[in-house]
N, C-alpha and C. Protein backbone atom coordinates (compact mmCIF):
# COMPACT_ATOMS: atom_id res chain seq x y z
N UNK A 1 0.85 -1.17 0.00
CA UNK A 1 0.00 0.00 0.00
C UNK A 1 0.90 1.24 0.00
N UNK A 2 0.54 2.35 -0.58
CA UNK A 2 1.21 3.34 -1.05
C UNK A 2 1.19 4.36 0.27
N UNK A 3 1.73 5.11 0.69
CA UNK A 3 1.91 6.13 1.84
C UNK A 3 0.94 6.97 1.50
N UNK A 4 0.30 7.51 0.38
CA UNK A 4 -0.96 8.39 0.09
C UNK A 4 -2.15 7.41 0.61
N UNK A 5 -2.00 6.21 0.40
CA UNK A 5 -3.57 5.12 0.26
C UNK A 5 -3.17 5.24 2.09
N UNK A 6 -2.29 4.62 2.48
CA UNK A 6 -2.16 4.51 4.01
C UNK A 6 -2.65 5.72 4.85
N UNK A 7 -2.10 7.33 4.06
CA UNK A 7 -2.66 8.28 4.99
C UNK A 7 -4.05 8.26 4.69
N UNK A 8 -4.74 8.57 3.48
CA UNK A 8 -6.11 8.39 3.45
C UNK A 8 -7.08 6.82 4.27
N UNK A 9 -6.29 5.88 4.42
CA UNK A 9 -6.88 4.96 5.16
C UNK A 9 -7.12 5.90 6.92
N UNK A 10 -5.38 6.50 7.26
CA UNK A 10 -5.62 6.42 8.53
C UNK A 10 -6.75 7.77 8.58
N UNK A 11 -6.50 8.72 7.98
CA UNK A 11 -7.68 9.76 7.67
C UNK A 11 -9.15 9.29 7.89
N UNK A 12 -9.52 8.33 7.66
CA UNK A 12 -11.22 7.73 7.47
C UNK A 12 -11.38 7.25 9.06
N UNK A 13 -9.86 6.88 9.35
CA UNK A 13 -10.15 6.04 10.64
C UNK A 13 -10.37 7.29 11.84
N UNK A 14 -9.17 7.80 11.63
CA UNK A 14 -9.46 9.13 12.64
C UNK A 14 -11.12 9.99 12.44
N UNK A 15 -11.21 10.26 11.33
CA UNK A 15 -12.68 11.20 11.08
C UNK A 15 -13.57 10.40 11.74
N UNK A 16 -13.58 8.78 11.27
CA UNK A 16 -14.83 7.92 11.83
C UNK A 16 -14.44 7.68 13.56
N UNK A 17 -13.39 7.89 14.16
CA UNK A 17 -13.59 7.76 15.89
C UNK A 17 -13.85 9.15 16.55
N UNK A 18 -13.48 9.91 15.83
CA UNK A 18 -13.77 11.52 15.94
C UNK A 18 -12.70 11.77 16.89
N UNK A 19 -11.28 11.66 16.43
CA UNK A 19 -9.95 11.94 16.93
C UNK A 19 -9.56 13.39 16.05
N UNK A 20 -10.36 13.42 14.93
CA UNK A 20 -10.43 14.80 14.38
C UNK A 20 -11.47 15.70 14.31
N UNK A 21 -11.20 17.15 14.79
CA UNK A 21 -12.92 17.91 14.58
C UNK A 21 -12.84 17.87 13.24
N UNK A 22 -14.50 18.24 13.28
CA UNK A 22 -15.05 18.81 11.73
C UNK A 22 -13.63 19.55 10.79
N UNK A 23 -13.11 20.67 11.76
CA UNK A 23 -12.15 21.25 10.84
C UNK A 23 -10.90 20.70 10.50
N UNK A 24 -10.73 19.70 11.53
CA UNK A 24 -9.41 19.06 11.57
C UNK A 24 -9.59 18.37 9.68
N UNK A 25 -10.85 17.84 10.00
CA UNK A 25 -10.62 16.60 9.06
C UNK A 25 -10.99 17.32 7.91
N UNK A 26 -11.76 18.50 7.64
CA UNK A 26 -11.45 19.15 6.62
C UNK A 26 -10.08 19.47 6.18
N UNK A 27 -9.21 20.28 6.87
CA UNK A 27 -7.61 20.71 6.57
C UNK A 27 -7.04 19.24 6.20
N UNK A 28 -7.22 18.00 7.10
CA UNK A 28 -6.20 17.08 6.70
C UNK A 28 -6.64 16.23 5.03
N UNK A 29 -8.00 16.97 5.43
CA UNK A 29 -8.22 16.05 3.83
C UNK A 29 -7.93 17.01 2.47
N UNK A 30 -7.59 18.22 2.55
CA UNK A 30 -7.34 19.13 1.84
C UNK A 30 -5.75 18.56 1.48
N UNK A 31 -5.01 18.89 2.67
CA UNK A 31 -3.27 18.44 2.40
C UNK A 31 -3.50 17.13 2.06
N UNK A 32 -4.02 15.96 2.08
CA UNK A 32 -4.13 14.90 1.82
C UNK A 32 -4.04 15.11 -0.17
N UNK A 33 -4.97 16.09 -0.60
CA UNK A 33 -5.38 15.90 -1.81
C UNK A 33 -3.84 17.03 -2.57
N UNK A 34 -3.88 17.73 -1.67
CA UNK A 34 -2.88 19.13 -2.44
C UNK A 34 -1.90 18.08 -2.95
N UNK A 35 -0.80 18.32 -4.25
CA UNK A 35 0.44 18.18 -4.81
C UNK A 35 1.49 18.74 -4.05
N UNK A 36 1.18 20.09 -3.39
CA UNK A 36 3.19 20.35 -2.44
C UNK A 36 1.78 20.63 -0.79
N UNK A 37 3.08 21.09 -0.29
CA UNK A 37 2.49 21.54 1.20
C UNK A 37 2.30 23.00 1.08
N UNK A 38 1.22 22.59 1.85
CA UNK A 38 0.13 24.49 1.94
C UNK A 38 0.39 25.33 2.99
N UNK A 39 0.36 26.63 2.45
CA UNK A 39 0.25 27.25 3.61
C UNK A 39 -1.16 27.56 4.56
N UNK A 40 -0.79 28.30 5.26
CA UNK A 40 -1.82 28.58 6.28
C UNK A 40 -3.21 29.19 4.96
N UNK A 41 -2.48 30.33 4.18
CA UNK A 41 -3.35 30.97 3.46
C UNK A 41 -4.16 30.26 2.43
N UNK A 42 -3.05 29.29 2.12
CA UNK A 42 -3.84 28.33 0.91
C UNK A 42 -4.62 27.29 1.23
N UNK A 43 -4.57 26.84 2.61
CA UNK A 43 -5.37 26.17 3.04
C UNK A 43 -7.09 26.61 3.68
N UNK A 44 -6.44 28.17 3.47
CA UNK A 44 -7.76 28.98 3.49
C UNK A 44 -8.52 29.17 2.49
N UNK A 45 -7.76 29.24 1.42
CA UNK A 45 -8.23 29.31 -0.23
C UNK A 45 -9.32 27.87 -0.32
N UNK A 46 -8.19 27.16 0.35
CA UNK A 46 -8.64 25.48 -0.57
C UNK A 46 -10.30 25.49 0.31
N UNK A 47 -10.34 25.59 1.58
CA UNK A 47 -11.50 25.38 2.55
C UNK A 47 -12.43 26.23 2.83
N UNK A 48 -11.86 27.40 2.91
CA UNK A 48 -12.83 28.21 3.26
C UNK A 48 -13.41 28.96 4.62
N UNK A 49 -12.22 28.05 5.31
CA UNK A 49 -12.37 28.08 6.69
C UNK A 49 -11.44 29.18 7.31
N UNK A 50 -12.12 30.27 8.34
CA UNK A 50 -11.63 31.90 8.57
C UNK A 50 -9.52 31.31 8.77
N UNK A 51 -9.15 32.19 8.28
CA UNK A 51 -7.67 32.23 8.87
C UNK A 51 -7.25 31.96 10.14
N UNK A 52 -8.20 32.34 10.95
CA UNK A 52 -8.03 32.22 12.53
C UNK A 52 -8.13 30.78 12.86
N UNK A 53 -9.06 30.55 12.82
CA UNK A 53 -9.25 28.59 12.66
C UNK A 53 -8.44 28.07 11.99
N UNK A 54 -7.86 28.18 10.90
CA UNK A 54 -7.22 27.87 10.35
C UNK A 54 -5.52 27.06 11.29
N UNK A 55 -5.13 28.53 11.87
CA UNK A 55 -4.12 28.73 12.55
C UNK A 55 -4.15 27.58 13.57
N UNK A 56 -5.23 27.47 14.28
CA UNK A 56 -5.51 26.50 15.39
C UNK A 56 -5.79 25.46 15.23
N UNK A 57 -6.54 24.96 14.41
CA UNK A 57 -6.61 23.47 13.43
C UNK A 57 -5.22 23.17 13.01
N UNK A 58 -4.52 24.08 12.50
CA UNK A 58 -2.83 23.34 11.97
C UNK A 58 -2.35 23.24 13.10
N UNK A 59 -2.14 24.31 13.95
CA UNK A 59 -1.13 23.84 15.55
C UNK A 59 -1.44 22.32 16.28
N UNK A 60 -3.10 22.01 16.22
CA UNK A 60 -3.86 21.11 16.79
C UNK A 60 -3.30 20.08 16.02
N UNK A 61 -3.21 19.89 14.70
CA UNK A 61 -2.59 18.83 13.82
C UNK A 61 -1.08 18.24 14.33
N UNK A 62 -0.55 19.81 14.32
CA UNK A 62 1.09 19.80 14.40
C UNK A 62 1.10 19.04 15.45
N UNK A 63 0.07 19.49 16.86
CA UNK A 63 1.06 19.07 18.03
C UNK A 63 0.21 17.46 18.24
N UNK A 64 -0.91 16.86 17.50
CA UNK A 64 -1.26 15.78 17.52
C UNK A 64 -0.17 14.57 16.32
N UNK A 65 0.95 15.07 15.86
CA UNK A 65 1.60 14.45 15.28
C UNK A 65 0.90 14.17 13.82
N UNK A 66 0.05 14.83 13.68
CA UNK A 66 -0.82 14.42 11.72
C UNK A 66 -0.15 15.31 10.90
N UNK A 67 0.40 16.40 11.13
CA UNK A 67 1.24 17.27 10.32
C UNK A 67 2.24 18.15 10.34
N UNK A 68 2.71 18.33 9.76
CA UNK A 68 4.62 18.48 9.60
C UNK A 68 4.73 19.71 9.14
N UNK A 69 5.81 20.73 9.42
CA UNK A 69 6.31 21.61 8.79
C UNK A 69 7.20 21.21 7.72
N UNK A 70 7.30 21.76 6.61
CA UNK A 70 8.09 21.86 5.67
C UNK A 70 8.97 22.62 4.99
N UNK A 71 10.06 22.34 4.04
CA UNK A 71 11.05 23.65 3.33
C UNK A 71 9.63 24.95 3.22
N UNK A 72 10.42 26.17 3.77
CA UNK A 72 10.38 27.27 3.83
C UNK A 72 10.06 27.96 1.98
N UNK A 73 8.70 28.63 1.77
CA UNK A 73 8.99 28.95 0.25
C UNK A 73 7.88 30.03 -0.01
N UNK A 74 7.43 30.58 -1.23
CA UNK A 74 6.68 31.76 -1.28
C UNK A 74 5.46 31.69 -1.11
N UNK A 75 4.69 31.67 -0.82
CA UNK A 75 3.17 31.32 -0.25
C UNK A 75 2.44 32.43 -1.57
N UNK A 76 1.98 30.99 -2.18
CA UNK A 76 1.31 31.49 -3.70
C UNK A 76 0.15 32.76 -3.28
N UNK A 77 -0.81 32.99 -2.09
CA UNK A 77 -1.94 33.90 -1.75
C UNK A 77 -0.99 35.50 -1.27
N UNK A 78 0.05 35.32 -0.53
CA UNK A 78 0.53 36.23 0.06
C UNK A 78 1.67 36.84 -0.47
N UNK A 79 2.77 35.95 -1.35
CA UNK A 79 3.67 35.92 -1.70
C UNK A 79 4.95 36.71 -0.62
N UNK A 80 4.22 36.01 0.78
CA UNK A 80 5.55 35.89 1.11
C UNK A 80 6.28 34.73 1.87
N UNK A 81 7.22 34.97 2.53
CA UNK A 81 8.43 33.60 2.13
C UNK A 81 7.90 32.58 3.89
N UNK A 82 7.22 31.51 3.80
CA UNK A 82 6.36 31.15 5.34
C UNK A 82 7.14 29.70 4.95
N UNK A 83 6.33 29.01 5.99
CA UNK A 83 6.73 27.60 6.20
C UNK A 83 5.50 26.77 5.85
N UNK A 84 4.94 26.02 4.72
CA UNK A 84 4.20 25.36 4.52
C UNK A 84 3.92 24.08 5.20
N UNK A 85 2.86 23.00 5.31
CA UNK A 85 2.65 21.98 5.97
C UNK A 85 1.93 21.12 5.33
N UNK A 86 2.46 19.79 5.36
CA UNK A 86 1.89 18.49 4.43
C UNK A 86 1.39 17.62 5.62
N UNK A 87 0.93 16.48 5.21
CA UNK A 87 0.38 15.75 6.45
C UNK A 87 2.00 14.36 6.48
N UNK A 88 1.85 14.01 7.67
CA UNK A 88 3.08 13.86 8.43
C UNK A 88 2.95 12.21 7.76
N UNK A 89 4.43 11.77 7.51
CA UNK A 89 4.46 10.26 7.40
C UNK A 89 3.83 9.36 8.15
N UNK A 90 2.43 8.90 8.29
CA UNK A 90 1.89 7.98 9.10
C UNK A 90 2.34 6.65 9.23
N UNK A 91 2.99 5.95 8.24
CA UNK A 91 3.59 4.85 8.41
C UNK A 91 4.68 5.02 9.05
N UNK A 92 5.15 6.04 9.29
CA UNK A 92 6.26 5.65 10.55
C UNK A 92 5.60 6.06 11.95
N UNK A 93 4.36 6.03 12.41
CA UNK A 93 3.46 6.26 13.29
C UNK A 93 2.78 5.47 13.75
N UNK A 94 2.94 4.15 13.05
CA UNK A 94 1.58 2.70 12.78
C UNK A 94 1.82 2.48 14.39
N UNK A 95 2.58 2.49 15.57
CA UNK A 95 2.17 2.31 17.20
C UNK A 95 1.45 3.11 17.71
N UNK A 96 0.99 4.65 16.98
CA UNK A 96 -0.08 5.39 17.63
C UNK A 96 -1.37 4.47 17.25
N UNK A 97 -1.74 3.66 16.24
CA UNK A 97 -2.68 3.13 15.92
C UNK A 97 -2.74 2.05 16.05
């Protein structure tokens, strides 16, 4: 199984025990689908969900181990230079589950 099929497996599992809120599992299913890692802003673009939430749904991710900071680069909404975030290698995680 591929590390995309594995995170979207563990994705269904978390949404269905409700280890993620509503917004969580919106943002993680967004980075799930994106091609690079998003920023805060583009993950606002992609969802829809206020900036402020935004902010607190990614920290909530970050510090629950589902998502990662990444190389530093221009943030396509703002164009300026931030730290984007992808969702975190879950197969090297398979003892949280």
């Amino acid at each position: 199984m591929t590390a995309r099929a594995t995170s979207i497996s563990v994705y269904h599992e978390l949404a269905d025990n409700g280890e993620l809120s509503r917004q969580e599992a919106i943002i993680f299913k967004a980075l799930l689908a994106a091609v690079k890692p998003l920023t805060l802003r583009e993950i606002k673009q992609a969802t829809g969900i206020d900036i402020n939430a935004v902010s607190g749904r990614v920290n909530g991710l970050k510090a629950k181990g589902f998502v990662v900071e990444r190389a530093t680069r221009r943030c396509s909404v703002t164009g300026r230079m931030v730290t984007p975030v992808a969702v975190a290698d879950l197969n090297a995680q398979g003892e949280l589950f």
